[in-house]
PDB file of N, CA and C in Angstrom:
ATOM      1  N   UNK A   1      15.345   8.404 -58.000  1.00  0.00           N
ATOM      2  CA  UNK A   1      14.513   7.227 -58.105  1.00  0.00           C
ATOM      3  C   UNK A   1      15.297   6.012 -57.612  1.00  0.00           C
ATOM      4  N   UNK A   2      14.829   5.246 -56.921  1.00  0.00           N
ATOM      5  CA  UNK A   2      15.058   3.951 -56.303  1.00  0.00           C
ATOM      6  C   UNK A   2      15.221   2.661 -57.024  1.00  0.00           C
ATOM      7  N   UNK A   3      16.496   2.133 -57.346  1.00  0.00           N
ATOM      8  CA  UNK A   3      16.456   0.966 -58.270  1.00  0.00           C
ATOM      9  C   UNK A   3      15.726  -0.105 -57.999  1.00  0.00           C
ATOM     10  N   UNK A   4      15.878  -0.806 -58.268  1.00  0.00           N
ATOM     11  CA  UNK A   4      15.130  -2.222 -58.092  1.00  0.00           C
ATOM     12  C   UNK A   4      15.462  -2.741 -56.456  1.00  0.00           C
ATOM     13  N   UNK A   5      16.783  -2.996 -56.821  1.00  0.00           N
ATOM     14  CA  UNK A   5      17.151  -3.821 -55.175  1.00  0.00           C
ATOM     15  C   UNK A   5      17.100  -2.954 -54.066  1.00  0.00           C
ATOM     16  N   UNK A   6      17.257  -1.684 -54.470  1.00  0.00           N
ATOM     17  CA  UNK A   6      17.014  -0.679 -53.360  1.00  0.00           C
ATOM     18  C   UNK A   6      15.704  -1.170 -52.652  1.00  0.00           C
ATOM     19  N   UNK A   7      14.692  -0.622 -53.881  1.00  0.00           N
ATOM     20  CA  UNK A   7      12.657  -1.140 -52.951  1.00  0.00           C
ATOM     21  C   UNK A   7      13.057  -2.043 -52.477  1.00  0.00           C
ATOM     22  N   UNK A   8      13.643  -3.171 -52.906  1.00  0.00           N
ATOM     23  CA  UNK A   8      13.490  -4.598 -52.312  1.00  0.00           C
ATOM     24  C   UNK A   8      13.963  -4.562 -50.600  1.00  0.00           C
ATOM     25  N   UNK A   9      14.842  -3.843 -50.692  1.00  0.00           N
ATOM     26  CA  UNK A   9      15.609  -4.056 -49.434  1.00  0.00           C
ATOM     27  C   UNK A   9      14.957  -3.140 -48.572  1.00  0.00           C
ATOM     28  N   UNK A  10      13.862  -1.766 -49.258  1.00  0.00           N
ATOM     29  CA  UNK A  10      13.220  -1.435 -47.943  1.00  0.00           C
ATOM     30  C   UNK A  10      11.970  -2.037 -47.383  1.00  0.00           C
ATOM     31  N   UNK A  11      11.734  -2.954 -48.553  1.00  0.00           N
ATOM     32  CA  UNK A  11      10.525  -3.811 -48.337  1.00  0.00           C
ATOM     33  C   UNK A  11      10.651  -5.372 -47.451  1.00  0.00           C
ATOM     34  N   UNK A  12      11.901  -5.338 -47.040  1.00  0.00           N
ATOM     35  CA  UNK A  12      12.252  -6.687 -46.389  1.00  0.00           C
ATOM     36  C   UNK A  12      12.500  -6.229 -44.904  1.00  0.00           C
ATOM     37  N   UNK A  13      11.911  -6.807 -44.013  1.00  0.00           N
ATOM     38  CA  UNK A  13      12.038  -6.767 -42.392  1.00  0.00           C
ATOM     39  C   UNK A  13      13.069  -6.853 -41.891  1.00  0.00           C
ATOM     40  N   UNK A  14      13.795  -6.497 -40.872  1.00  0.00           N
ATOM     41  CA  UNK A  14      15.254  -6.408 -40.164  1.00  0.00           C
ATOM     42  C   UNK A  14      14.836  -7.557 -39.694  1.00  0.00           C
ATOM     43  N   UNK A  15      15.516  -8.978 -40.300  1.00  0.00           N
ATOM     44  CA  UNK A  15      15.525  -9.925 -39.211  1.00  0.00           C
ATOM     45  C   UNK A  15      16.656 -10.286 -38.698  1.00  0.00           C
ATOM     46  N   UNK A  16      17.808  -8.902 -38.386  1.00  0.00           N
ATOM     47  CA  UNK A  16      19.002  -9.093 -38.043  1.00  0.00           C
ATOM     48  C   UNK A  16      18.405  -8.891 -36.508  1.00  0.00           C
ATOM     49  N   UNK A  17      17.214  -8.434 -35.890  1.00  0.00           N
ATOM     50  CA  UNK A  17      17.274  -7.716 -34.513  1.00  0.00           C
ATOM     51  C   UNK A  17      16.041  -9.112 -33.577  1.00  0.00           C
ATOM     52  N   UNK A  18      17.023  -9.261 -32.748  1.00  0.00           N
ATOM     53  CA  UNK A  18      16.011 -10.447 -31.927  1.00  0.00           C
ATOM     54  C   UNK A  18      14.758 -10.215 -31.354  1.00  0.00           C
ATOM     55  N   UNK A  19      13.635 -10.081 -31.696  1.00  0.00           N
ATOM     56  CA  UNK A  19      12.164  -9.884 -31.111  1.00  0.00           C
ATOM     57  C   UNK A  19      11.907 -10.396 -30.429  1.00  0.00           C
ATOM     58  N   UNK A  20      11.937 -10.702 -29.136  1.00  0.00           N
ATOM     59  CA  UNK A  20      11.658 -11.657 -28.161  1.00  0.00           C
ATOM     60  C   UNK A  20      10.103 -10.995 -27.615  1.00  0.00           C
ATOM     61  N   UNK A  21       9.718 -10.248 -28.336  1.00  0.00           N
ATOM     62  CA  UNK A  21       8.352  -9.421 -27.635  1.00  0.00           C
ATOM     63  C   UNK A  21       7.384  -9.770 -28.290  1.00  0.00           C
ATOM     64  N   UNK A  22       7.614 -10.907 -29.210  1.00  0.00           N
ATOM     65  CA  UNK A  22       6.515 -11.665 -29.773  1.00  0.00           C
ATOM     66  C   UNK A  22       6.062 -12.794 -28.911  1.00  0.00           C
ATOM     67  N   UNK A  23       7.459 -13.544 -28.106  1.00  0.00           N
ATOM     68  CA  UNK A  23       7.835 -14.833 -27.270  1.00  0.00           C
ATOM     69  C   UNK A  23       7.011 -14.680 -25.813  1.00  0.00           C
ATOM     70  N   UNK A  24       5.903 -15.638 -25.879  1.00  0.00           N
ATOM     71  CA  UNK A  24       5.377 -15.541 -24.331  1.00  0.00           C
ATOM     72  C   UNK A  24       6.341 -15.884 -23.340  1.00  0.00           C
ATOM     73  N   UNK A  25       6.345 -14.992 -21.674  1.00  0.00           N
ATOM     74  CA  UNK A  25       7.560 -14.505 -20.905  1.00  0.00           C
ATOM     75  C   UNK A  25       7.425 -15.868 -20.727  1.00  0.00           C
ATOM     76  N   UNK A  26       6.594 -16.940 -20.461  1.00  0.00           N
ATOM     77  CA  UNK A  26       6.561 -18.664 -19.914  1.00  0.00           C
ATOM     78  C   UNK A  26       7.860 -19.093 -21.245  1.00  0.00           C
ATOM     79  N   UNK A  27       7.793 -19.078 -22.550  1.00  0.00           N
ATOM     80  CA  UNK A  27       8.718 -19.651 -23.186  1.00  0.00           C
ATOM     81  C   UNK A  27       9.977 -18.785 -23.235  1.00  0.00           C
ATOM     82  N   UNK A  28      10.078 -17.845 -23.070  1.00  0.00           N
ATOM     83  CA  UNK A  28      11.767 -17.341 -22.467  1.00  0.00           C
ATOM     84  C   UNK A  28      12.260 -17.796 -21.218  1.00  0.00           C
ATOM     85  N   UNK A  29      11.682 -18.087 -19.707  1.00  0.00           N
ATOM     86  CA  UNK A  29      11.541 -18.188 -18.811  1.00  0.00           C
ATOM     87  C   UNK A  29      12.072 -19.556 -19.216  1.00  0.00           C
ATOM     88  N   UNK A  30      11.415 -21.032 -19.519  1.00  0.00           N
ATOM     89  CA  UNK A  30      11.726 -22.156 -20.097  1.00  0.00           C
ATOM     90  C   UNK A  30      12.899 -22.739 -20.872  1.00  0.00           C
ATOM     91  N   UNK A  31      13.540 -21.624 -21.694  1.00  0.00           N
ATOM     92  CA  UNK A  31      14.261 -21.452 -22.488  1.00  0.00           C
ATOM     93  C   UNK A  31      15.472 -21.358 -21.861  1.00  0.00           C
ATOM     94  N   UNK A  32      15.320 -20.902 -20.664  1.00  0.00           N
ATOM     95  CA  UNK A  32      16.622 -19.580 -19.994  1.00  0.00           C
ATOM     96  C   UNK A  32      16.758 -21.029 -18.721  1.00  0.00           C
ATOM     97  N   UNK A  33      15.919 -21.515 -18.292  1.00  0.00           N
ATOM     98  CA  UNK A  33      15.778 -22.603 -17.331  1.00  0.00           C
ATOM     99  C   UNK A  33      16.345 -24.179 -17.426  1.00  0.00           C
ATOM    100  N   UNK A  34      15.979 -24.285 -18.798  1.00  0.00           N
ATOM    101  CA  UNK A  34      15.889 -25.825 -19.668  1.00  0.00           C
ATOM    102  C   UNK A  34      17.679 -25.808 -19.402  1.00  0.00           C
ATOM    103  N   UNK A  35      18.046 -24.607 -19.813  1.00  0.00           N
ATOM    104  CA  UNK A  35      19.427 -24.983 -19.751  1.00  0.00           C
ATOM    105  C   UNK A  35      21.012 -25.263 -18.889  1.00  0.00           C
ATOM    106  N   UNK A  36      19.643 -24.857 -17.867  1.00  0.00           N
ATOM    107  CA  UNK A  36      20.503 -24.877 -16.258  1.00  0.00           C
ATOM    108  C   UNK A  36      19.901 -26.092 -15.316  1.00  0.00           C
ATOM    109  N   UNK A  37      19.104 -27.041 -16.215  1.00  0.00           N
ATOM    110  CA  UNK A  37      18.385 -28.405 -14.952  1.00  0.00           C
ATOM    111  C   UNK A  37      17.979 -29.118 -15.471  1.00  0.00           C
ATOM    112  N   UNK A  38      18.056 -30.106 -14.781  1.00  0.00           N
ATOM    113  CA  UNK A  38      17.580 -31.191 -15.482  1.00  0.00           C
ATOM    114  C   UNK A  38      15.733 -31.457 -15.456  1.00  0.00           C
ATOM    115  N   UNK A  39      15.408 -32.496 -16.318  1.00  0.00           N
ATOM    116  CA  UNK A  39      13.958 -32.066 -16.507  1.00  0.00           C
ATOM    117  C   UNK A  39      12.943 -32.012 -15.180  1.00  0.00           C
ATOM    118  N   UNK A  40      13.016 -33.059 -13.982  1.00  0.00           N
ATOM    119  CA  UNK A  40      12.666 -32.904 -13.176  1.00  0.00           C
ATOM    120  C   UNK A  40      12.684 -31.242 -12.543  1.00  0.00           C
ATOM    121  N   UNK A  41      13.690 -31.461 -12.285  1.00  0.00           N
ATOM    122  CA  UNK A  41      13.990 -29.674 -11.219  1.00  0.00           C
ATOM    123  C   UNK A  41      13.434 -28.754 -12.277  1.00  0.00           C
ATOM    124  N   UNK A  42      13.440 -28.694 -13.740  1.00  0.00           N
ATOM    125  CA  UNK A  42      12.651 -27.996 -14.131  1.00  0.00           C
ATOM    126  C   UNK A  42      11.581 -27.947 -14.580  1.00  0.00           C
ATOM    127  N   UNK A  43      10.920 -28.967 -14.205  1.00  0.00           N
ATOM    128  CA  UNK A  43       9.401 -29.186 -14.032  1.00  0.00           C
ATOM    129  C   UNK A  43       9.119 -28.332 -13.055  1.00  0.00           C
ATOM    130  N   UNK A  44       9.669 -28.874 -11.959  1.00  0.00           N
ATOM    131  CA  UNK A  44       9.278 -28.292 -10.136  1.00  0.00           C
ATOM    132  C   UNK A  44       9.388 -26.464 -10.370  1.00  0.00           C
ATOM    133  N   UNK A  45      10.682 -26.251 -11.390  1.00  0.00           N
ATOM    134  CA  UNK A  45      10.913 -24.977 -10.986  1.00  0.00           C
ATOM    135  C   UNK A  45       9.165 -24.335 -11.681  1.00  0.00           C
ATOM    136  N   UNK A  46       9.040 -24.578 -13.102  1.00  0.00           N
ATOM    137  CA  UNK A  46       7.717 -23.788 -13.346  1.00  0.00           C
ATOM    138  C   UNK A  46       6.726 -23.906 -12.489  1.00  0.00           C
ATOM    139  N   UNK A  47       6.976 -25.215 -11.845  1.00  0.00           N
ATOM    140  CA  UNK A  47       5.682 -25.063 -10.847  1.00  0.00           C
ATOM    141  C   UNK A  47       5.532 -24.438  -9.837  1.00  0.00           C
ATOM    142  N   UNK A  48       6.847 -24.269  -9.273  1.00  0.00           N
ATOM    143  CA  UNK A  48       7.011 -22.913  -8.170  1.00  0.00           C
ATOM    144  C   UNK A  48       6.690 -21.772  -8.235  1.00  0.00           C
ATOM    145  N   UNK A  49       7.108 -21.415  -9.634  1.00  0.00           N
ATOM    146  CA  UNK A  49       6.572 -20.020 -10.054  1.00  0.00           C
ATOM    147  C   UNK A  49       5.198 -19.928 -10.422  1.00  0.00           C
ATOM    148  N   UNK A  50       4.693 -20.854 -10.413  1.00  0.00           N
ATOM    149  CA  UNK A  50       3.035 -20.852 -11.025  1.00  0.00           C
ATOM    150  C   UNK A  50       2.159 -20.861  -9.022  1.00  0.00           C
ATOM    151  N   UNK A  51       2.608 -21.863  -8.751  1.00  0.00           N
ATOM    152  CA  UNK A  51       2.058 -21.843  -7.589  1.00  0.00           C
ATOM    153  C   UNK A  51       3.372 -21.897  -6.326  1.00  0.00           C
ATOM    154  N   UNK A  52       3.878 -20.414  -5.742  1.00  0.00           N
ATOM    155  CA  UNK A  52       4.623 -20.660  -5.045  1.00  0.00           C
ATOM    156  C   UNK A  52       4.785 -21.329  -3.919  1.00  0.00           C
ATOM    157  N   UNK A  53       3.361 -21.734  -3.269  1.00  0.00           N
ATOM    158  CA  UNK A  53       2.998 -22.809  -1.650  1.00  0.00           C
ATOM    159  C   UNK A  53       3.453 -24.255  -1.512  1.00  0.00           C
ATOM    160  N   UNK A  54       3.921 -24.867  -3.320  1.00  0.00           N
ATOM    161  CA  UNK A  54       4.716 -26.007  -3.869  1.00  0.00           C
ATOM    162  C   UNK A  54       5.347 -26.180  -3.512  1.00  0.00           C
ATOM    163  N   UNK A  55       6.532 -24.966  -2.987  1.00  0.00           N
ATOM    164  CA  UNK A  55       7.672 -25.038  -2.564  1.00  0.00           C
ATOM    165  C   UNK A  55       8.079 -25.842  -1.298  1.00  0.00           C
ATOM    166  N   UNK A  56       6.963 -25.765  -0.303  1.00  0.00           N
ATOM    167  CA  UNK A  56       7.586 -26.500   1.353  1.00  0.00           C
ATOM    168  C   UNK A  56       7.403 -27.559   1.166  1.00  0.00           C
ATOM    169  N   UNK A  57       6.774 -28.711   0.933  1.00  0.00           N
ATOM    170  CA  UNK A  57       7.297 -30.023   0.539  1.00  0.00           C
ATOM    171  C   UNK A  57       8.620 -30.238   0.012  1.00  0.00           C
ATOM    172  N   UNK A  58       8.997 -29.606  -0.944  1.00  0.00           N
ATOM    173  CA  UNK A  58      10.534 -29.457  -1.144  1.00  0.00           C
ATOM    174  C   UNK A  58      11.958 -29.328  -0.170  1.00  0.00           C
ATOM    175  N   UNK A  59      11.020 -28.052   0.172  1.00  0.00           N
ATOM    176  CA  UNK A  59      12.209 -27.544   1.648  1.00  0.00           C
ATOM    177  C   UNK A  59      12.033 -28.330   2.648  1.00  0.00           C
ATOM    178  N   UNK A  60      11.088 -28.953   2.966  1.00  0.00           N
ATOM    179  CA  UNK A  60      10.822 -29.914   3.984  1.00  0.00           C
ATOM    180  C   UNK A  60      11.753 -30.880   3.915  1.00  0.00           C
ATOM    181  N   UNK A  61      11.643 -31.446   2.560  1.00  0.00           N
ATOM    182  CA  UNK A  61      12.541 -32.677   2.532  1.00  0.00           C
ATOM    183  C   UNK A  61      14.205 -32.174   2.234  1.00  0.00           C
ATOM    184  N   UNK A  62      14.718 -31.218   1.916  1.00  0.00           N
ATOM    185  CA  UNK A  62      15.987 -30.304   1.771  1.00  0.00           C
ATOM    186  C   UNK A  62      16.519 -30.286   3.363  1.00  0.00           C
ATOM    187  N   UNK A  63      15.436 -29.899   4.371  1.00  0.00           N
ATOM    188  CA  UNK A  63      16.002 -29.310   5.172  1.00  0.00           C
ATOM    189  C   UNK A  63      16.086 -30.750   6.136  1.00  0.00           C
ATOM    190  N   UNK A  64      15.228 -31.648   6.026  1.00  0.00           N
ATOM    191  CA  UNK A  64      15.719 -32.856   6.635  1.00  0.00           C
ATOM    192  C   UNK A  64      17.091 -33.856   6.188  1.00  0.00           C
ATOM    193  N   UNK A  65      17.004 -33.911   4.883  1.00  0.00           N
ATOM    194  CA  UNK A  65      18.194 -34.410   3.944  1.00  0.00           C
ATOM    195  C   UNK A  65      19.264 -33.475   4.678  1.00  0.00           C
ATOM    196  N   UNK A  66      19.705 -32.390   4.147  1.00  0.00           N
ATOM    197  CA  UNK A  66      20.911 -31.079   4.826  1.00  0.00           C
ATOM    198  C   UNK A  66      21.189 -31.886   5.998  1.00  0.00           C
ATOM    199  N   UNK A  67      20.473 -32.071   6.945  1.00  0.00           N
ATOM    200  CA  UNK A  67      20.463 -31.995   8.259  1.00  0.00           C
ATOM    201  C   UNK A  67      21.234 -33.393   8.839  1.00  0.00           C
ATOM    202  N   UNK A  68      20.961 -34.321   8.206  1.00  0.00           N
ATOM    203  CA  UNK A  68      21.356 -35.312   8.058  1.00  0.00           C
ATOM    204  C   UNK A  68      23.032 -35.543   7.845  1.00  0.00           C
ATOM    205  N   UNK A  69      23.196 -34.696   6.940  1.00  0.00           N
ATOM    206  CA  UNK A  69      24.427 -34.964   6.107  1.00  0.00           C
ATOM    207  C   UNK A  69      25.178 -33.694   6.985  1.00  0.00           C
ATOM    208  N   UNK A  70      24.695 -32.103   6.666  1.00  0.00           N
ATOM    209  CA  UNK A  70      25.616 -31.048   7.656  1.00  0.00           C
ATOM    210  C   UNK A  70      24.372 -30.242   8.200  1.00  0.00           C
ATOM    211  N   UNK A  71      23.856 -30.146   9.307  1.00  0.00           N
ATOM    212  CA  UNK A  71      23.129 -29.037   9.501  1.00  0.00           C
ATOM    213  C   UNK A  71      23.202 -27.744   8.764  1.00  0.00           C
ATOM    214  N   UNK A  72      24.384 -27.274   8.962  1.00  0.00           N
ATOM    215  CA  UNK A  72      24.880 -26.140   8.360  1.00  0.00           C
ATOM    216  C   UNK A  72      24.877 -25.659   6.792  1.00  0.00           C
ATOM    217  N   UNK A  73      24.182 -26.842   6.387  1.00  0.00           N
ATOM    218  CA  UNK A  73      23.478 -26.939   4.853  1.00  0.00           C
ATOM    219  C   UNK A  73      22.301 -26.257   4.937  1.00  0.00           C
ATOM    220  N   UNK A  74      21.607 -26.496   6.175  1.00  0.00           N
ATOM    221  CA  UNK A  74      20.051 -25.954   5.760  1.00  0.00           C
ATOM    222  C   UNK A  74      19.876 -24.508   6.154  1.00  0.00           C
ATOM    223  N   UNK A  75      19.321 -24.269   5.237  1.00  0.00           N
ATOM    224  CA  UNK A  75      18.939 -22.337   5.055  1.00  0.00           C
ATOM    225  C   UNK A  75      18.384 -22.111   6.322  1.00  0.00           C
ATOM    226  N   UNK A  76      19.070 -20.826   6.288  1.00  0.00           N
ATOM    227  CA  UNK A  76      18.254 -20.387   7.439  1.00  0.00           C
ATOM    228  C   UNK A  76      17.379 -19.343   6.974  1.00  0.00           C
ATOM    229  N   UNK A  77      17.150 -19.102   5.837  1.00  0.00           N
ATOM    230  CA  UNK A  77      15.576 -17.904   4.957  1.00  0.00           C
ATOM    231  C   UNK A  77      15.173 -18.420   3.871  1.00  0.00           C
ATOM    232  N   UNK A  78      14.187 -19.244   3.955  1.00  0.00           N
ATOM    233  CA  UNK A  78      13.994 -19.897   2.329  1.00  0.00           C
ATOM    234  C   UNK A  78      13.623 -19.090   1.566  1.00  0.00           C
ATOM    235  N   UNK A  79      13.160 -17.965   2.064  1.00  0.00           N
ATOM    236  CA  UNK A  79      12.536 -17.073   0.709  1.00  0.00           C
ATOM    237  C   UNK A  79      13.674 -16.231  -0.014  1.00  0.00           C
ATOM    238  N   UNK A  80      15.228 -16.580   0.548  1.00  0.00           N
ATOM    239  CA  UNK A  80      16.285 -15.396  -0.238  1.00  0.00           C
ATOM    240  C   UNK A  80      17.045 -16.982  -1.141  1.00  0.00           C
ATOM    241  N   UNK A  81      16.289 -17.901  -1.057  1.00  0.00           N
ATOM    242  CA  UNK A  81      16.574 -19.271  -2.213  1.00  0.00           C
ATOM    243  C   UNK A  81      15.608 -19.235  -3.714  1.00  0.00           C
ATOM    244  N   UNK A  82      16.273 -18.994  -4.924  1.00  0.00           N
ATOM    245  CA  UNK A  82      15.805 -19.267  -5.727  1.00  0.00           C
ATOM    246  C   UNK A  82      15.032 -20.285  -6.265  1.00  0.00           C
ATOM    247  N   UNK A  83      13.842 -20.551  -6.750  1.00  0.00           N
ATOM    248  CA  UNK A  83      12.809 -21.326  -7.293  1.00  0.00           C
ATOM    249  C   UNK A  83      13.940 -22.617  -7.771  1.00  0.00           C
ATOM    250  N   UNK A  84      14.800 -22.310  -8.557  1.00  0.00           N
ATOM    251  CA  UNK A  84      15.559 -23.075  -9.259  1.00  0.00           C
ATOM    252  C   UNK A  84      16.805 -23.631  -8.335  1.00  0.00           C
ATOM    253  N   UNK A  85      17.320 -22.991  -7.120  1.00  0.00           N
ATOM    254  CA  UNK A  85      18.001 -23.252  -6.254  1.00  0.00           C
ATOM    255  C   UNK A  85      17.130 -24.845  -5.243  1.00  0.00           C
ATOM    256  N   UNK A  86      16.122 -24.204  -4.721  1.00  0.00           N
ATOM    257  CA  UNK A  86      15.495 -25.331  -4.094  1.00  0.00           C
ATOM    258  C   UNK A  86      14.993 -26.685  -4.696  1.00  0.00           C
ATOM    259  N   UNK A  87      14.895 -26.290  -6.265  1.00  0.00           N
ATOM    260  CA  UNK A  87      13.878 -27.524  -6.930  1.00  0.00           C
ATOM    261  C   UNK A  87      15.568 -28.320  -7.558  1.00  0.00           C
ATOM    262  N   UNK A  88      16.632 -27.762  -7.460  1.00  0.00           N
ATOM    263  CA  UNK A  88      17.988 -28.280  -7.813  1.00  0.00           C
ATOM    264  C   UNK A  88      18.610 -29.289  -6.464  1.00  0.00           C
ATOM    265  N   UNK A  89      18.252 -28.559  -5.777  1.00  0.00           N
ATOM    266  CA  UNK A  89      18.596 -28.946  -4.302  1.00  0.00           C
ATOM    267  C   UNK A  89      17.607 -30.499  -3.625  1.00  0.00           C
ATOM    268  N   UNK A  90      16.320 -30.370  -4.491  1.00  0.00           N
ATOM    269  CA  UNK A  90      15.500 -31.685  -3.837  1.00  0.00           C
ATOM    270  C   UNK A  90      15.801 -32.881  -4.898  1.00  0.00           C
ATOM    271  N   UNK A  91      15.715 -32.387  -6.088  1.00  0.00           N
ATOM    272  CA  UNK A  91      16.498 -33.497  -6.759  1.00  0.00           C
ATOM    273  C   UNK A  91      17.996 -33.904  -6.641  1.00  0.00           C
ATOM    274  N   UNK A  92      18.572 -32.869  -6.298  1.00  0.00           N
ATOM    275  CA  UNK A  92      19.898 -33.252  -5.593  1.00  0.00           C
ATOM    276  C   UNK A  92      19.832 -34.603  -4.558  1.00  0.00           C
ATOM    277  N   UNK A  93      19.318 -33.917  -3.530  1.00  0.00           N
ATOM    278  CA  UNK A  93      19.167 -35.037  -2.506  1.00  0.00           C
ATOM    279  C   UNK A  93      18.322 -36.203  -2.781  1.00  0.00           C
ATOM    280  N   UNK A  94      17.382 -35.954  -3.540  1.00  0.00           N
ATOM    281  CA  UNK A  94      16.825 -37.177  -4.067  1.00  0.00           C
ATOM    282  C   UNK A  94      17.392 -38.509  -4.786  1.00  0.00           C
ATOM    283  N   UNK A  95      18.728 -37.902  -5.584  1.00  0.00           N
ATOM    284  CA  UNK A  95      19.522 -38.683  -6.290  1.00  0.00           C
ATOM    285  C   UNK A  95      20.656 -39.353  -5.440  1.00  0.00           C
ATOM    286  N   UNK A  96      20.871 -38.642  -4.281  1.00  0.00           N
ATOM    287  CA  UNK A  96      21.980 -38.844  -3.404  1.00  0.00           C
ATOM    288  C   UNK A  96      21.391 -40.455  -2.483  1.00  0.00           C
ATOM    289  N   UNK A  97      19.931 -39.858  -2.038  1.00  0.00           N
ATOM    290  CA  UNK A  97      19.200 -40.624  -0.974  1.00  0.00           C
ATOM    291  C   UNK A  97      18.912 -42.396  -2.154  1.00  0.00           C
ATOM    292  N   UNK A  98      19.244 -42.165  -3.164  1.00  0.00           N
ATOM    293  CA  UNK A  98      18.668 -43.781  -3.792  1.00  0.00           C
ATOM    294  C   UNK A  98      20.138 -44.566  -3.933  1.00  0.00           C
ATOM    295  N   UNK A  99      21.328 -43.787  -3.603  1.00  0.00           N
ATOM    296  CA  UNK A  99      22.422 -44.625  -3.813  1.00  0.00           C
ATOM    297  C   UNK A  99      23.044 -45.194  -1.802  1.00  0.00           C
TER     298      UNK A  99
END
């Protein structure tokens, strides 16, 4: 027979084990993002991933900025550039171009 604290303890949930399969993939995604950019670029980045066609206004202005400063900056395959690479990269130059 099972003492007291025994039941208790089979009646209590493992909340030693991280459930992230409760967590919609948008708030892990956010989570995992927030902490690599600043709020702008990670605005842009969800929006890339929501609507990826967002992106060439970005690269547009990346690849004119680059060009400016080293040609040899601007990609030559935008699609092997990460969402978070390009939307880092326009606020980059964005911050560069106001000083």
């Amino acid at each position: 027979m099972l003492s007291h604290s025994d039941a208790a303890l089979m009646e209590e949930p493992d909340s030693s084990e991280d459930d992230n399969s409760a967590i919609p993939p948008e708030m892990l995604l956010y989570s995992e993002l927030k902490q690599k950019s600043h709020f702008e670029s990670l605005r842009d980045q969800l929006k890339f991933s929501i609507k990826p066609e967002l992106r060439h206004a970005p690269e547009s202005y990346i690849a004119e900025q680059a060009s400016k400063l080293n040609p040899a900056l601007v990609p030559s395959n935008w699609q092997d550039l990460s969402d978070q690479t390009v939307a880092n990269l326009y606020w980059y130059f964005k911050q560069i171009s106001q000083h």
